[in-house]
Protein backbone atom coordinates (compact mmCIF):
# COMPACT_ATOMS: atom_id res chain seq x y z
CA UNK A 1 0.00 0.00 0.00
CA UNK A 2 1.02 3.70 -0.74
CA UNK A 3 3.17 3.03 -4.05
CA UNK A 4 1.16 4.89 -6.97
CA UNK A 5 0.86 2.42 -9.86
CA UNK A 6 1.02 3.82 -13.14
CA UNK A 7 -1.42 2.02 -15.18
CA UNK A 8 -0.08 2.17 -18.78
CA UNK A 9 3.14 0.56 -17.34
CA UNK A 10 0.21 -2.28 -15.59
CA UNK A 11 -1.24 -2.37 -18.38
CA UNK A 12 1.85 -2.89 -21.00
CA UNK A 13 2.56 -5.70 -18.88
CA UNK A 14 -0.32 -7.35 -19.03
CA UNK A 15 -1.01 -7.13 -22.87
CA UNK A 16 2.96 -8.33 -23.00
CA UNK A 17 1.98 -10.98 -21.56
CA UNK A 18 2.12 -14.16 -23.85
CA UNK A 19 -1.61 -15.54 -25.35
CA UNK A 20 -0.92 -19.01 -25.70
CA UNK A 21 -2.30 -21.28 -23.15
CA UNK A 22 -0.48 -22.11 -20.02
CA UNK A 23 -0.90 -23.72 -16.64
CA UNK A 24 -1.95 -20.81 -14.10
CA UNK A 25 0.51 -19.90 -11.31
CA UNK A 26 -1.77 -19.98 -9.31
CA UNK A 27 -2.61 -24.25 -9.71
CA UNK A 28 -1.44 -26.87 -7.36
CA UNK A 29 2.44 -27.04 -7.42
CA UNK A 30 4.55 -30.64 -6.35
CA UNK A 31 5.59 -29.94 -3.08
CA UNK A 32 5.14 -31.42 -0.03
CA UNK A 33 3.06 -30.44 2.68
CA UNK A 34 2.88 -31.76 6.46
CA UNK A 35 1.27 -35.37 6.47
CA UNK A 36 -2.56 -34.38 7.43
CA UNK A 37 -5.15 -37.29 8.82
CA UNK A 38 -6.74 -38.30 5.62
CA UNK A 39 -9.89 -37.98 7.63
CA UNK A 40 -10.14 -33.54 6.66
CA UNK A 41 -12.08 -32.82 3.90
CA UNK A 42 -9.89 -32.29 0.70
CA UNK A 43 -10.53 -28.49 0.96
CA UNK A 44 -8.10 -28.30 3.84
CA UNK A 45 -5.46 -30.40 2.43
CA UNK A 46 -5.92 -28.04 -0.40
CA UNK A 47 -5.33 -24.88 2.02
CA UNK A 48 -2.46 -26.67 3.78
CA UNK A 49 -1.25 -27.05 0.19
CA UNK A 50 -1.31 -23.19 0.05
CA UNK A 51 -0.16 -22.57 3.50
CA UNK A 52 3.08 -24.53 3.27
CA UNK A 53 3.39 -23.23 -0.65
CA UNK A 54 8.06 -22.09 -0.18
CA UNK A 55 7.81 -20.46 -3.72
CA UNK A 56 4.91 -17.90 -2.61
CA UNK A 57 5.22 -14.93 0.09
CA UNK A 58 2.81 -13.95 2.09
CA UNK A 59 1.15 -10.43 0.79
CA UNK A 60 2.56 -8.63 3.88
CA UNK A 61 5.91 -9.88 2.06
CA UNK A 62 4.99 -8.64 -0.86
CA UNK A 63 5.40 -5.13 -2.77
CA UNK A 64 2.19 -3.93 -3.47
CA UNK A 65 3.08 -3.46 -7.25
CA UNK A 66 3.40 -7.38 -6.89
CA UNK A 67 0.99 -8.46 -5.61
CA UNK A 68 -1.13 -6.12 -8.13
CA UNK A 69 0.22 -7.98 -10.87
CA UNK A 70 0.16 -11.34 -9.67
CA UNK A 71 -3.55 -10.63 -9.31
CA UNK A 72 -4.78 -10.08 -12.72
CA UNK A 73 -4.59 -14.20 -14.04
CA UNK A 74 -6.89 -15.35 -10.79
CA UNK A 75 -9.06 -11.75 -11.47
CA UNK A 76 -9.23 -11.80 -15.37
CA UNK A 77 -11.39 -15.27 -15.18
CA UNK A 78 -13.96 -14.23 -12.67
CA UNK A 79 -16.35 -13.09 -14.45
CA UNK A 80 -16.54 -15.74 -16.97
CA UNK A 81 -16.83 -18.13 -13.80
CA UNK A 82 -19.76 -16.66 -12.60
CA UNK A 83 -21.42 -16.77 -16.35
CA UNK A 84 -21.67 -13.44 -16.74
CA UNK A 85 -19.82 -12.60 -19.94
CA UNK A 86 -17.60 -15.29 -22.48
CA UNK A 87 -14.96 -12.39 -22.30
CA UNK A 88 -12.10 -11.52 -19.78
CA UNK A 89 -11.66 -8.30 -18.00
CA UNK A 90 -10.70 -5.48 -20.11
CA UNK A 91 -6.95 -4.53 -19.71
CA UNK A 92 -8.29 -1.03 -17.64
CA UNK A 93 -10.89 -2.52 -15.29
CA UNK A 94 -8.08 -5.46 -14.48
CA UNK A 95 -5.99 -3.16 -13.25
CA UNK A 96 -8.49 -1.30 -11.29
CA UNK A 97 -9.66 -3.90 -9.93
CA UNK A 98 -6.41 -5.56 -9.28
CA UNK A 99 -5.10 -2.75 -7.09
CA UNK A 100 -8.37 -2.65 -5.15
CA UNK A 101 -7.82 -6.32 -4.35
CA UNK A 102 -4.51 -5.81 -3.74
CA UNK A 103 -5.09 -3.09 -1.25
CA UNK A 104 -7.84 -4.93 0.96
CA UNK A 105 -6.03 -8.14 1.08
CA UNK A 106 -2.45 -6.24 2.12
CA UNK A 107 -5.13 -4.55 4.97
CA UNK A 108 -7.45 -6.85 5.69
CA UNK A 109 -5.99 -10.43 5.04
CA UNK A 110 -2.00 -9.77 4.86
CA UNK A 111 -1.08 -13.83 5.49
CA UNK A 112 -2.67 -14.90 2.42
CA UNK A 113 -0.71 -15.53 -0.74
CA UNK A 114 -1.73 -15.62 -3.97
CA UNK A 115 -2.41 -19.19 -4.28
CA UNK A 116 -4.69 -19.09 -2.07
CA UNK A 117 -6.58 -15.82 -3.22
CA UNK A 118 -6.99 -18.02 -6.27
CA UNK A 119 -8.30 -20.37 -4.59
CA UNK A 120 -11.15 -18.79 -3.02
CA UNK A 121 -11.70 -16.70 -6.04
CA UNK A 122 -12.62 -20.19 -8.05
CA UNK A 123 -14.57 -21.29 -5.06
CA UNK A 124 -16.50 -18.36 -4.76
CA UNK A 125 -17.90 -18.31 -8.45
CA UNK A 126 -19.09 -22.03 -8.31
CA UNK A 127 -21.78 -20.61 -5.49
CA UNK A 128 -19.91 -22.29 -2.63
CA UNK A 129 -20.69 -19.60 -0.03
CA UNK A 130 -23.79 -17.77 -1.87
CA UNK A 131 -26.45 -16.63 0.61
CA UNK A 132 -29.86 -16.87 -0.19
CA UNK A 133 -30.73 -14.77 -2.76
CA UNK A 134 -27.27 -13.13 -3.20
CA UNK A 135 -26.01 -11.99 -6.56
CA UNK A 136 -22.68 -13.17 -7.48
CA UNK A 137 -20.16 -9.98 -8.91
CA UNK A 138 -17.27 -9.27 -9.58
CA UNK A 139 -17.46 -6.45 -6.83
CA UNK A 140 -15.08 -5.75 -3.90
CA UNK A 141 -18.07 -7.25 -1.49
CA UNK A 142 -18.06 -10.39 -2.87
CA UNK A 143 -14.53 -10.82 -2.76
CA UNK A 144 -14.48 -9.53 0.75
CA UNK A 145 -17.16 -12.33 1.49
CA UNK A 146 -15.22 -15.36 -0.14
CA UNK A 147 -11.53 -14.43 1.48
CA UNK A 148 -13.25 -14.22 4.94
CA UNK A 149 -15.38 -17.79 4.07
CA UNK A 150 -12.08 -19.39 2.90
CA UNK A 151 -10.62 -17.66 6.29
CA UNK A 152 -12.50 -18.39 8.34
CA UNK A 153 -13.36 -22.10 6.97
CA UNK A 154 -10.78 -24.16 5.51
CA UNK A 155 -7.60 -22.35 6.09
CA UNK A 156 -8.72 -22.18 9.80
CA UNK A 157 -9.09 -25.49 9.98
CA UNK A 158 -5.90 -26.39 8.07
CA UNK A 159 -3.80 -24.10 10.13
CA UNK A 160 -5.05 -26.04 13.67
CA UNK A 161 -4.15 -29.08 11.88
CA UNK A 162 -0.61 -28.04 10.45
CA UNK A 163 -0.29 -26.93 14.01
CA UNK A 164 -1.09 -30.35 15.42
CA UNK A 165 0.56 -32.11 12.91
CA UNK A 166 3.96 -30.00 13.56
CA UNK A 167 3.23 -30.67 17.32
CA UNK A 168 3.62 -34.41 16.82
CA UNK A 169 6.42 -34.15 14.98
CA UNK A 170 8.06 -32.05 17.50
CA UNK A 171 7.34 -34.55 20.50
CA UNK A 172 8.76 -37.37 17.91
CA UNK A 173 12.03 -35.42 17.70
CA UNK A 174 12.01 -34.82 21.26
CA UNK A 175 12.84 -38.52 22.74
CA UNK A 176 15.15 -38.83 25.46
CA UNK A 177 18.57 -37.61 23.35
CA UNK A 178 21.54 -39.72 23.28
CA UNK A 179 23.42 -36.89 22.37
CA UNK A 180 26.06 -35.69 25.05
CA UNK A 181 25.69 -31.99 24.33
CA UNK A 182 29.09 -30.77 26.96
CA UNK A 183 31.08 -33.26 25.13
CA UNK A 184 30.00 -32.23 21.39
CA UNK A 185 30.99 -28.69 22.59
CA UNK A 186 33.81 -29.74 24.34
CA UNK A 187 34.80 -31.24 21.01
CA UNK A 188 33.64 -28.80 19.09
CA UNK A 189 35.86 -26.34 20.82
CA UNK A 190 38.95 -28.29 20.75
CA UNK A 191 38.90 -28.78 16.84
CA UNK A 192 38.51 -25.30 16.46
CA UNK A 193 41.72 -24.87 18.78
CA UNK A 194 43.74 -27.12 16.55
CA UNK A 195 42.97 -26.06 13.39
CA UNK A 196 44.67 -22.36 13.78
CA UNK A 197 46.16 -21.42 10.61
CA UNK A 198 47.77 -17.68 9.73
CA UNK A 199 44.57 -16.83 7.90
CA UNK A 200 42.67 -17.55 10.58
CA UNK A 201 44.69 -17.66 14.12
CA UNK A 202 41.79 -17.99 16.39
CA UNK A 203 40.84 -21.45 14.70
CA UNK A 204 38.75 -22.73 11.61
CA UNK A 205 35.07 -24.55 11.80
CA UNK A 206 34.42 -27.57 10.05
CA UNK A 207 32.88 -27.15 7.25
CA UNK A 208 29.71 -27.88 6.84
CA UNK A 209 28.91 -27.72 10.38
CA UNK A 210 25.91 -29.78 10.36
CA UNK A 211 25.21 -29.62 13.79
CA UNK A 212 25.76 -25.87 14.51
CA UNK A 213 21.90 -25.17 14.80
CA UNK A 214 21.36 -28.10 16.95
CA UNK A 215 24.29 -27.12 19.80
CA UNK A 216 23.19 -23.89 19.35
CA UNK A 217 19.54 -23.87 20.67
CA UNK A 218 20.95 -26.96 23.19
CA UNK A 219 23.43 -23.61 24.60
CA UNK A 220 20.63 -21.47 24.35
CA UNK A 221 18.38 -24.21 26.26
CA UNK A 222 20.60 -24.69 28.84
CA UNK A 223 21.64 -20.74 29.56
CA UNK A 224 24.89 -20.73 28.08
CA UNK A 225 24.34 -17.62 26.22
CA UNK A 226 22.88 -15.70 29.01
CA UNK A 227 24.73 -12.35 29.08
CA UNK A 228 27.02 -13.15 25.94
CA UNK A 229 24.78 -10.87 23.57
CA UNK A 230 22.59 -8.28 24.46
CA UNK A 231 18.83 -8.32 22.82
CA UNK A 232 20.22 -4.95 21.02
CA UNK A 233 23.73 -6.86 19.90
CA UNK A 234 21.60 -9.32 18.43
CA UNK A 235 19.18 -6.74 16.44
CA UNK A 236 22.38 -5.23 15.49
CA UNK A 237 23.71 -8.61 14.09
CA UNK A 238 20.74 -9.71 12.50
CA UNK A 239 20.24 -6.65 10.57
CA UNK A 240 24.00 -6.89 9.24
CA UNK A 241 23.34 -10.57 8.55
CA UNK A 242 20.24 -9.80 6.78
CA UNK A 243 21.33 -6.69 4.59
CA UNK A 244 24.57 -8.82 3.76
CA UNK A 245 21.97 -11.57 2.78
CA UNK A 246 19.64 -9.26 0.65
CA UNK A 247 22.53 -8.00 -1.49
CA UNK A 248 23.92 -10.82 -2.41
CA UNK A 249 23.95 -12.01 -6.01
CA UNK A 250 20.64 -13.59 -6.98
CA UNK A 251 20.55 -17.16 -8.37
CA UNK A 252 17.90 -16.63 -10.72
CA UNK A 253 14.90 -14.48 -11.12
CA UNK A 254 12.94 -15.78 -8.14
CA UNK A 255 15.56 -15.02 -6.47
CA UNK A 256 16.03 -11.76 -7.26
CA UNK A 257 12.48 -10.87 -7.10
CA UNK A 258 12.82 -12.18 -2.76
CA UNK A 259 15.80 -10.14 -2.38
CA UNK A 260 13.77 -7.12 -4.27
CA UNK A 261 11.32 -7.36 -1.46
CA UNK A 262 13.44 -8.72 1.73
CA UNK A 263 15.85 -5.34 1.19
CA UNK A 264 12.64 -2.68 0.84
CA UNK A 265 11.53 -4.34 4.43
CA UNK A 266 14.63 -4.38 6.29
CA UNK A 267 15.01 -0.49 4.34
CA UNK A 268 11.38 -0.08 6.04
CA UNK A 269 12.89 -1.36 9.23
CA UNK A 270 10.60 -4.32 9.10
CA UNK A 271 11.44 -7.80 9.97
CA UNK A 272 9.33 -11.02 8.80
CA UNK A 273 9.52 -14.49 9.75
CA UNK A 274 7.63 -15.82 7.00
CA UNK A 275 9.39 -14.34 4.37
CA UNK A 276 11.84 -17.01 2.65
CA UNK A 277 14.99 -15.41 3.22
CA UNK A 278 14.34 -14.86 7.04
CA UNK A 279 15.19 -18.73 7.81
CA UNK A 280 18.84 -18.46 6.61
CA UNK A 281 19.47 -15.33 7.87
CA UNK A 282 18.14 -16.97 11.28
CA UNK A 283 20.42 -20.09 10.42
CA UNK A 284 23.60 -18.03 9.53
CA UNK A 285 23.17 -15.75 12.60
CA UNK A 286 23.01 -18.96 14.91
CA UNK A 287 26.39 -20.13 13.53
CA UNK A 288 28.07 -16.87 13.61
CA UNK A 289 27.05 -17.02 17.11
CA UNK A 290 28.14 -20.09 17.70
CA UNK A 291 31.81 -19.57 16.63
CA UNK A 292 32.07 -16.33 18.31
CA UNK A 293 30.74 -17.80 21.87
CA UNK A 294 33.58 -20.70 21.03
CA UNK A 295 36.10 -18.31 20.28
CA UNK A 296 35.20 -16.47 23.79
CA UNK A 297 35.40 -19.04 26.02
CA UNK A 298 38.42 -20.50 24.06
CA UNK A 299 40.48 -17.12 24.79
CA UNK A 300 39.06 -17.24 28.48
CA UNK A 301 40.50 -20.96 29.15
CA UNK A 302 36.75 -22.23 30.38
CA UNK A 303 36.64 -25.62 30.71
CA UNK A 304 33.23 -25.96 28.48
CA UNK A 305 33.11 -29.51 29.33
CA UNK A 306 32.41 -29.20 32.84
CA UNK A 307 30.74 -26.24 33.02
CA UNK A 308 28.17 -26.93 30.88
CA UNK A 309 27.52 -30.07 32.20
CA UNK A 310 26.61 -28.32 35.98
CA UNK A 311 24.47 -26.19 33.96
CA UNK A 312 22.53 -28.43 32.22
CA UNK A 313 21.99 -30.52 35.63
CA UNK A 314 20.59 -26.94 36.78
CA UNK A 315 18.66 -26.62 33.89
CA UNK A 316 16.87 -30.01 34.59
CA UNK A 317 16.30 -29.75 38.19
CA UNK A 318 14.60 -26.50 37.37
């Protein structure tokens, strides 16, 4: 919200755009959502579908310019869905309708992406939600109406269920570990000790360190971090980490497009966890962490092994 669209450019692009026939973005793609009890109607494994969608932002992600433009395929067909003309939108009414869309969903519904705007689009012209004696439009109102039925309805229920199903999953992970978390560190530590080198005289990481994240939230479990960083160090950090991040050079246009958006945030001084570069920033900032808290204690002599075995004994009896 707030950019001012210039419609010839809106429009340019969407008569650019080529006319042979091809499978809408907005369909089903093949990835894989969390197992759901075959028991839900297909609707919500449809909405999970959307929910768990890693190639879609969420429109509070999203430029408003996008999310204008990815809204004229799902828009243009609405009114020959409802029977009301064998014709598309015209090229000026799209786009005026497109930002109007764009604006209440960015307002009013900012988690939803465009997959599943689609989707309730298509299931609001087949008369899914129609109230007695309604007339179906392609009006603001009835798109209001069908986003807050698919809302409240499906992707409600598919959320509760991701959120179960991620629950299970969680307690699954969460068996009695045979992992000996001092020692790891302990080990951890040492390697880094004996692999100084001139470039790098406080000690090298292996490389990939597949268990960084894993010590890390043990350490952070078990206190270890407790006065290392400050919350404003750590703002600091992940701001550096996540500017470093966004201006780095895209693989590919997707790419590109999430580091268009993930910079005018962070510019905005805005910070999203659904957005897809916010997990590796997260991930990067855990290591960096990690080595630096290694390289602390390693100057300072502590004897990790020890120490953070009293402290996770604390950490249990509490």
């Amino acid at each position: 919200m707030g950019e001012v669209i210039n419609i010839g450019t809106a429009l340019a692009k969407a008569a650019s755009a080529p006319t042979a026939p091809a499978p809408p973005r907005t369909m089903l793609q093949p990835y894989q959502a969390v197992p759901l009890p075959v028991t839900l109607p297909p609707s919500v494994h449809e909405a999970a579908l959307m929910l768990t969608n890693p190639e879609q932002l969420p429109a509070r992600a999203m430029l408003s310019e996008d999310l204008i433009e990815d809204l004229f395929e799902p828009l243009a067909v609405v009114p020959m869905l409802l029977g009301h003309s064998k014709s598309l939108l015209k090229g000026e009414d799209l786009v005026v309708l497109a930002s109007a869309v764009a604006e209440m969903v960015q307002r009013s519904f900012p988690a939803f992406r465009v997959g599943e705007i689609g989707v309730a689009l298509r299931r609001g012209c087949s008369g899914e939600w129609q109230k007695p004696g309604e007339l179906l439009l392609p009006s603001l109102p009835c798109i209001r109406s069908w986003l807050q039925a698919y809302q409240d309805g499906s992707r409600a229920t598919a959320i509760k269920a991701l959120q179960a199903a991620s629950l299970q999953q969680q307690q699954l992970r969460l068996a009695p570990p045979s992992i000996d978390y001092p020692r790891e560190v302990a080990e951890l530590a040492e390697w880094v000790s004996d692999h100084a080198t001139p470039e790098h005289p406080a000690g090298t990481f292996p490389e990939p360190l597949d268990q960084g994240n894993v010590l890390f939230n043990w350490l952070k479990q078990v206190g270890a971090f407790r006065s290392f960083k400050t919350p404003e160090q750590y703002t600091l950090m992940r701001r550096k980490e996540s500017l470093r991040r966004a201006q780095r050079p895209p693989q590919g246009m997707e790419e590109y497009r999430q580091a268009r958006t993930f910079g005018a945030l962070l510019r905005a001084g805005k910070w999203h966890n659904e957005h897809a570069f916010a997990d590796s920033v997260d991930n990067a900032l855990r290591k960096r962490l990690l080595r630096e808290w290694i390289y602390y204690h390693l100057g300072h002599g502590t004897d990790l092994h020890t120490w953070l075995t009293e402290l996770a004994q604390t950490s249990q009896a509490a």
